[in-house]
N, C-alpha and C. Protein backbone atom coordinates (compact mmCIF):
# COMPACT_ATOMS: atom_id res chain seq x y z
N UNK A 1 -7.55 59.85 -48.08
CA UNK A 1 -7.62 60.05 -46.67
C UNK A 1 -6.29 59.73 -46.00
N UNK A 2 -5.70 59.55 -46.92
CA UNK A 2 -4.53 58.90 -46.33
C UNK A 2 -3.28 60.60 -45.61
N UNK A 3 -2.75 60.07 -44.78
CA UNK A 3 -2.18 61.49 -44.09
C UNK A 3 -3.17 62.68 -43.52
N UNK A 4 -4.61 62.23 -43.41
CA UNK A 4 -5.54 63.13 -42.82
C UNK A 4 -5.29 62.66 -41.34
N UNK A 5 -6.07 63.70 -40.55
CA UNK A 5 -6.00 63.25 -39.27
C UNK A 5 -7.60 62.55 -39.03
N UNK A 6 -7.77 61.48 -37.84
CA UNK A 6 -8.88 60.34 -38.01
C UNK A 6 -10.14 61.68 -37.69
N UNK A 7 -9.40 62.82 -36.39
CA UNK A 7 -10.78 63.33 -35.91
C UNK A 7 -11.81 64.29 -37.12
N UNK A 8 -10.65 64.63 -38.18
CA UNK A 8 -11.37 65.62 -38.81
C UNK A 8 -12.95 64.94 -39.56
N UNK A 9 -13.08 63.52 -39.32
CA UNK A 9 -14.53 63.17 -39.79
C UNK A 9 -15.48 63.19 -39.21
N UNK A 10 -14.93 63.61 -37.75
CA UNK A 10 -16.00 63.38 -36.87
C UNK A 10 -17.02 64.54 -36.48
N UNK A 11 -17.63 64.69 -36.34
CA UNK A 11 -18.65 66.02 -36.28
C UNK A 11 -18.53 66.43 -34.78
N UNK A 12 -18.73 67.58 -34.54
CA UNK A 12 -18.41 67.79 -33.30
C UNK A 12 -19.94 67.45 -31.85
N UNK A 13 -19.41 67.08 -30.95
CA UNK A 13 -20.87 66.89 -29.82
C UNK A 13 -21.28 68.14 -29.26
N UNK A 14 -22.59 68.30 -29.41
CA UNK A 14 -22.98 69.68 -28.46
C UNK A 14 -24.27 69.43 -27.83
N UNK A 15 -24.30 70.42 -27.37
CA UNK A 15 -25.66 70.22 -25.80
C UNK A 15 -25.94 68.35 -25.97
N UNK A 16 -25.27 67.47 -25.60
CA UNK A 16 -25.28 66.17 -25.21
C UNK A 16 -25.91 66.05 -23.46
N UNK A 17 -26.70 64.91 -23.46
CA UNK A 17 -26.53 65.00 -22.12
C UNK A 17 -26.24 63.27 -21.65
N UNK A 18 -25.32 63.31 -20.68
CA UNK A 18 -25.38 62.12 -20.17
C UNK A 18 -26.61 60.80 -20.14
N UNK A 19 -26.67 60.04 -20.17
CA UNK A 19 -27.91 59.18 -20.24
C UNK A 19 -27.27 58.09 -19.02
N UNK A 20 -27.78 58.12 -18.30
CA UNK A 20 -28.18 57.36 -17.02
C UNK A 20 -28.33 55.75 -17.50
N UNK A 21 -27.15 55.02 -16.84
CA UNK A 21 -27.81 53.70 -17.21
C UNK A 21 -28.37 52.76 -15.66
N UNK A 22 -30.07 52.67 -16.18
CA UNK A 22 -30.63 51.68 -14.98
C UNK A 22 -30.62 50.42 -15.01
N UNK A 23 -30.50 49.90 -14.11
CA UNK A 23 -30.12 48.69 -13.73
C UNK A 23 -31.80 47.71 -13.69
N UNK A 24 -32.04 46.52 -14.27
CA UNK A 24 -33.25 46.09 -13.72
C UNK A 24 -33.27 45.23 -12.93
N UNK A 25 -34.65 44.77 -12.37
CA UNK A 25 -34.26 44.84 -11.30
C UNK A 25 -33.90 42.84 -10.92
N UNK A 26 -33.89 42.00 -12.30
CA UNK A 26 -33.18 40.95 -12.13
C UNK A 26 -31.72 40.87 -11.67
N UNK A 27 -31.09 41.88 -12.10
CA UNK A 27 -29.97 41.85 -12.22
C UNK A 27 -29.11 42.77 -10.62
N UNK A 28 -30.17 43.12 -10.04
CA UNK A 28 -29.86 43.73 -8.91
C UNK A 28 -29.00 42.71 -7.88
N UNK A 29 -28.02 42.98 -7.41
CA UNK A 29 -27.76 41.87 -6.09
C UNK A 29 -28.85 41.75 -5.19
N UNK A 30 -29.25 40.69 -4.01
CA UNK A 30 -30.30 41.01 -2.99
C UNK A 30 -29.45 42.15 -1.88
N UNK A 31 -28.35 42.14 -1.83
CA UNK A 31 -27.48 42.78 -0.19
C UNK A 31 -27.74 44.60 -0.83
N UNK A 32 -28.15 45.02 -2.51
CA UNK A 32 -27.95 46.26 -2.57
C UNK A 32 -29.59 46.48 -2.74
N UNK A 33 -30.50 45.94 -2.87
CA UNK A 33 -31.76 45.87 -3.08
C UNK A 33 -32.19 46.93 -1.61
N UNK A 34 -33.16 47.47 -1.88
CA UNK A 34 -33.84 48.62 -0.44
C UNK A 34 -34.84 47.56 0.33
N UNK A 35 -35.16 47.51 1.36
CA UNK A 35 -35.57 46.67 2.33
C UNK A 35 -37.23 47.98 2.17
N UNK A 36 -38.12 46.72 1.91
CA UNK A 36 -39.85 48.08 2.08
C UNK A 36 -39.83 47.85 3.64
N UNK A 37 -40.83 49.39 3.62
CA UNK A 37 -41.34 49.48 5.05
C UNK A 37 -42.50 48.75 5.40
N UNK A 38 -42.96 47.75 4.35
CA UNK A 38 -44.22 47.47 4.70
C UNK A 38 -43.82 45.84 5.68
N UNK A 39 -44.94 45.88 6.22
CA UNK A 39 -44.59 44.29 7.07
C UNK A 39 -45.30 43.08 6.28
N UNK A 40 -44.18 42.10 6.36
CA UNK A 40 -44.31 40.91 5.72
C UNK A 40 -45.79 40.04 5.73
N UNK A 41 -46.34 39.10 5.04
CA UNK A 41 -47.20 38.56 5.24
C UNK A 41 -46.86 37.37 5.93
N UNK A 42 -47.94 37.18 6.64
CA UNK A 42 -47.77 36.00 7.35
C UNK A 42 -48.02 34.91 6.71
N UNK A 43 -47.28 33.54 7.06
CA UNK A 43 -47.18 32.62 6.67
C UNK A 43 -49.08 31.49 6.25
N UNK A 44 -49.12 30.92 5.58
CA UNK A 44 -50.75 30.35 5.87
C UNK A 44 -50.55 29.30 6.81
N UNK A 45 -52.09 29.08 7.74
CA UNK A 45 -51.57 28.45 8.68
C UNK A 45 -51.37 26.78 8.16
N UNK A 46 -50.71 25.80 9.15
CA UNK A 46 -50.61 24.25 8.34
C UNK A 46 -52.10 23.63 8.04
N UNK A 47 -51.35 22.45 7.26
CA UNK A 47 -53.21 21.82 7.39
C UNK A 47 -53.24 20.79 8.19
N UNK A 48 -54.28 20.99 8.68
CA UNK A 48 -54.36 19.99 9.73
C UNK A 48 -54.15 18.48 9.20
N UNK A 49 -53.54 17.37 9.60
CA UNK A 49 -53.28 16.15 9.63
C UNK A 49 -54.48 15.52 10.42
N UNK A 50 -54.98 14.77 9.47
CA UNK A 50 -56.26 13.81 10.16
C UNK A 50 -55.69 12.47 10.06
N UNK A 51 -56.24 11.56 11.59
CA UNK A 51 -55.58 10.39 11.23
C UNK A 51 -56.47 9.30 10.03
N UNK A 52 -55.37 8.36 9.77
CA UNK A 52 -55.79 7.66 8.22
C UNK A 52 -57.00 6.73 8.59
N UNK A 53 -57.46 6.61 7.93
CA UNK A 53 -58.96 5.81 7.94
C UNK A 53 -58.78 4.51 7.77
N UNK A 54 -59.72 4.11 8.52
CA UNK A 54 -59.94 3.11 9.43
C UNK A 54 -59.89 1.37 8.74
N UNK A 55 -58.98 0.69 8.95
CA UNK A 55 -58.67 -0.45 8.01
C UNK A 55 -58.93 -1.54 8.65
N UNK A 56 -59.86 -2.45 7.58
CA UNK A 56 -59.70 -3.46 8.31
C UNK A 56 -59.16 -4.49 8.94
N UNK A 57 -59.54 -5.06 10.00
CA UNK A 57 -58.31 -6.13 10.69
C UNK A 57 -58.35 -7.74 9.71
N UNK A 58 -59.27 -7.55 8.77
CA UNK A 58 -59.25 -8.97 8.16
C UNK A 58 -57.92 -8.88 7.04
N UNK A 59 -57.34 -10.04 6.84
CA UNK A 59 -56.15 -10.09 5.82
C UNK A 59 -57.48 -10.01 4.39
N UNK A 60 -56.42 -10.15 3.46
CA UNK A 60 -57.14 -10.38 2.30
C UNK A 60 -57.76 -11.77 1.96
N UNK A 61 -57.04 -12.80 2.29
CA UNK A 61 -57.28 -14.29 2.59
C UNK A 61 -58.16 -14.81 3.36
N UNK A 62 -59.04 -13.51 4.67
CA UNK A 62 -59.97 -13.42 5.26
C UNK A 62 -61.01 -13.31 4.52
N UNK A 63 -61.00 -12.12 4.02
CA UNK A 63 -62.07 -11.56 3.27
C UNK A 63 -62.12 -12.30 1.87
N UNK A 64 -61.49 -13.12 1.00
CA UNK A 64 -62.08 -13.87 0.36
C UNK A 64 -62.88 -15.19 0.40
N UNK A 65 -62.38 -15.69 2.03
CA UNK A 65 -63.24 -16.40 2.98
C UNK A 65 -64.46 -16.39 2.53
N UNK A 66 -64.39 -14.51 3.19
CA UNK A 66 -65.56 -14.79 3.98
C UNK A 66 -67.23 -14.18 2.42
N UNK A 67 -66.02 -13.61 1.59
CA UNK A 67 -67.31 -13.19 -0.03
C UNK A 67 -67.12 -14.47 -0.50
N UNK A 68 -66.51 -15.63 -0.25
CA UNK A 68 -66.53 -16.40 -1.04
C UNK A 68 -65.81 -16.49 -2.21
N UNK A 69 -64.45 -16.07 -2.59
CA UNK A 69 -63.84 -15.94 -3.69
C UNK A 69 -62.71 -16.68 -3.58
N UNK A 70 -62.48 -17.24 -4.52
CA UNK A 70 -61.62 -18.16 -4.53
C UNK A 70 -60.38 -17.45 -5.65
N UNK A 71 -59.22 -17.59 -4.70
CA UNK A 71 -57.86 -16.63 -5.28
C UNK A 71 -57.41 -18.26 -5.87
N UNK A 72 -56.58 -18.05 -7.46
CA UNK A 72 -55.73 -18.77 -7.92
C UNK A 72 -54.55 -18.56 -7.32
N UNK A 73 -53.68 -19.74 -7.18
CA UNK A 73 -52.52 -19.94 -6.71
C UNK A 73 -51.66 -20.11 -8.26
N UNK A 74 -50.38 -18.88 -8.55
CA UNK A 74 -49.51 -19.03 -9.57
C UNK A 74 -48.66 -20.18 -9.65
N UNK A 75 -48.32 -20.78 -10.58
CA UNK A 75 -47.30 -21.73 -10.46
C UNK A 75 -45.87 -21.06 -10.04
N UNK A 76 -45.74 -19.58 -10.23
CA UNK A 76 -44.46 -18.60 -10.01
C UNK A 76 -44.30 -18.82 -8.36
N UNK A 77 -45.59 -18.87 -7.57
CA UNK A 77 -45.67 -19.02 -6.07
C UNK A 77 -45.59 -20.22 -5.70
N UNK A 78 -46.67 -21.06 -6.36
CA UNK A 78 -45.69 -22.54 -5.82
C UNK A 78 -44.02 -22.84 -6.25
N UNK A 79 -43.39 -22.76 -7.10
CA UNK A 79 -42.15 -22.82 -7.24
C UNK A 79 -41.49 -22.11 -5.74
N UNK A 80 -41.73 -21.00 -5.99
CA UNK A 80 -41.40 -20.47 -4.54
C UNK A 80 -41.19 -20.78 -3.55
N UNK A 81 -42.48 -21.45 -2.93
CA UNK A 81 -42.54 -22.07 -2.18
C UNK A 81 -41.70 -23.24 -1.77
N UNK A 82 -42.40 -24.10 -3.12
CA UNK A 82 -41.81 -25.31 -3.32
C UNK A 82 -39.87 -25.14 -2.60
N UNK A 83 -39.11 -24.53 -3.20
CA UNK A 83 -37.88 -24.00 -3.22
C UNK A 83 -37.31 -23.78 -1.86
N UNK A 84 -38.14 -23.02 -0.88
CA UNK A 84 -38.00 -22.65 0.17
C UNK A 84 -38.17 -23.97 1.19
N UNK A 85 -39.00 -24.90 0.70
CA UNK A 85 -39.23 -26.41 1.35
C UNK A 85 -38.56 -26.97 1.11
N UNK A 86 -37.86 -27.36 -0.08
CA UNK A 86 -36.55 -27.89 -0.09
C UNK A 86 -35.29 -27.37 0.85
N UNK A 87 -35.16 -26.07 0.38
CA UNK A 87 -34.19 -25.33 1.05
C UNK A 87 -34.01 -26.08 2.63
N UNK A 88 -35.22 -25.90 3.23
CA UNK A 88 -35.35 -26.04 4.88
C UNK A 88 -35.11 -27.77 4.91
N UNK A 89 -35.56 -28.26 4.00
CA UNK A 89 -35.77 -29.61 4.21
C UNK A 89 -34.13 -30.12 4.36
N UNK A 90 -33.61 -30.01 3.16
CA UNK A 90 -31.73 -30.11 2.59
C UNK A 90 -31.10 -29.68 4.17
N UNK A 91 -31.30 -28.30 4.49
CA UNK A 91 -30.54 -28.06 5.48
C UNK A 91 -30.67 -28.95 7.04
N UNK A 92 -31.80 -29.44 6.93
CA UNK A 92 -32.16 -30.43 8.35
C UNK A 92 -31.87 -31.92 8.28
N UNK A 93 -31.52 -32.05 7.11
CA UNK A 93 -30.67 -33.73 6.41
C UNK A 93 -32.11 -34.47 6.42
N UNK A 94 -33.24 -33.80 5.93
CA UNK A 94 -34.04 -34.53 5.89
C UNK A 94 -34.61 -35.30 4.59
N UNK A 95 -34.75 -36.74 4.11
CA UNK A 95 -35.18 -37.18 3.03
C UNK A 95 -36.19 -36.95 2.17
N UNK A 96 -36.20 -36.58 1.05
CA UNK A 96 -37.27 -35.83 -0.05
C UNK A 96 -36.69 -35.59 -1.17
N UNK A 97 -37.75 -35.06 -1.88
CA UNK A 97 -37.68 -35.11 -3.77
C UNK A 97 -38.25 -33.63 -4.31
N UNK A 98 -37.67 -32.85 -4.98
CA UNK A 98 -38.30 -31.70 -5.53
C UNK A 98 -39.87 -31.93 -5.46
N UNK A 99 -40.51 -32.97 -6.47
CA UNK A 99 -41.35 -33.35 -6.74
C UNK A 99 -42.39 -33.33 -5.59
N UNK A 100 -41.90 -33.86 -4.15
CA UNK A 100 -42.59 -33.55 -3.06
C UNK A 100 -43.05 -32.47 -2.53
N UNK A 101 -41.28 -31.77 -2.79
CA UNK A 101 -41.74 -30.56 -2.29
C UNK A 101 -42.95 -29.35 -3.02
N UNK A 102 -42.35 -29.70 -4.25
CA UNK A 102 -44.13 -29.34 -5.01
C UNK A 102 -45.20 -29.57 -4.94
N UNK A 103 -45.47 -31.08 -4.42
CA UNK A 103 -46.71 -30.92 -3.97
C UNK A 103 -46.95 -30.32 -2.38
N UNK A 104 -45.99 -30.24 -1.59
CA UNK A 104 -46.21 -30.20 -0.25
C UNK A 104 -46.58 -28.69 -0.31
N UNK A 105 -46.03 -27.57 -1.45
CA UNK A 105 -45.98 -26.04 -1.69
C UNK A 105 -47.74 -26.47 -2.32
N UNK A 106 -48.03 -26.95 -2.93
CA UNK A 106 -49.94 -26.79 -3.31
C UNK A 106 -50.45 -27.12 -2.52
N UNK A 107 -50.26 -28.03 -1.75
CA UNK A 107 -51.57 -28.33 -0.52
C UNK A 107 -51.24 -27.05 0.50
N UNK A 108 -49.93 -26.64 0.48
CA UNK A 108 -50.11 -25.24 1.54
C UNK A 108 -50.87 -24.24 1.25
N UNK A 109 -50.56 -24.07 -0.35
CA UNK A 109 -50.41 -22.67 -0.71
C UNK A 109 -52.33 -22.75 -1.26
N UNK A 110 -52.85 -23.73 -1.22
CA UNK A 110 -54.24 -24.02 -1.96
C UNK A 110 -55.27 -24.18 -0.29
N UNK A 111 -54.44 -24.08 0.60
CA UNK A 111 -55.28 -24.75 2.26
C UNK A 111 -55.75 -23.42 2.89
């Protein structure tokens, strides 16, 4: 093949016809897309907002009052406490002992 010319292998084209290439329609831009004649749907209407239901005015510390239940106090909350009584106590130059203030955090936190 060598010194041939490339076209002589090629067979010749006849009655060919163009083939159309379509586009789908992901690939369409929106600005070339056709606008329908039909009219849009309307939106659904909102939902109505009801106000929230109705809570009671008792704390929780009320209402174990008042069923009778008795809440444990954590030692994680008396520390807490405890901590925060010192804190206030130290800052007012007032005389005391951790130890106090631990108990002074259970008789609160247990009353």
């Amino acid at each position: 093949l060598i010194g041939q010319n490339k076209n002589t292998n090629i067979m010749p084209k006849k009655n060919l016809k163009p083939v159309k290439k379509t586009a789908s329609k992901s690939s369409t831009p929106a600005s070339k897309k056709a606008k329908s004649s039909e009219p849009k749907k309307k939106a659904a209407p909102a939902k109505v907002r009801r106000a929230p239901a109705r809570v009671s005015s008792y704390t929780p510390d009320d209402q174990s009052e008042i069923l009778g239940i008795v809440r444990s106090v954590t030692t994680t909350e008396i520390a807490l406490r405890a901590y925060y009584l010192g804190e206030r106590r130290q800052s007012l130059g007032l005389p005391g002992s951790a130890e106090n203030d631990w108990l002074e955090a259970e008789r609160q936190l247990h009353s």
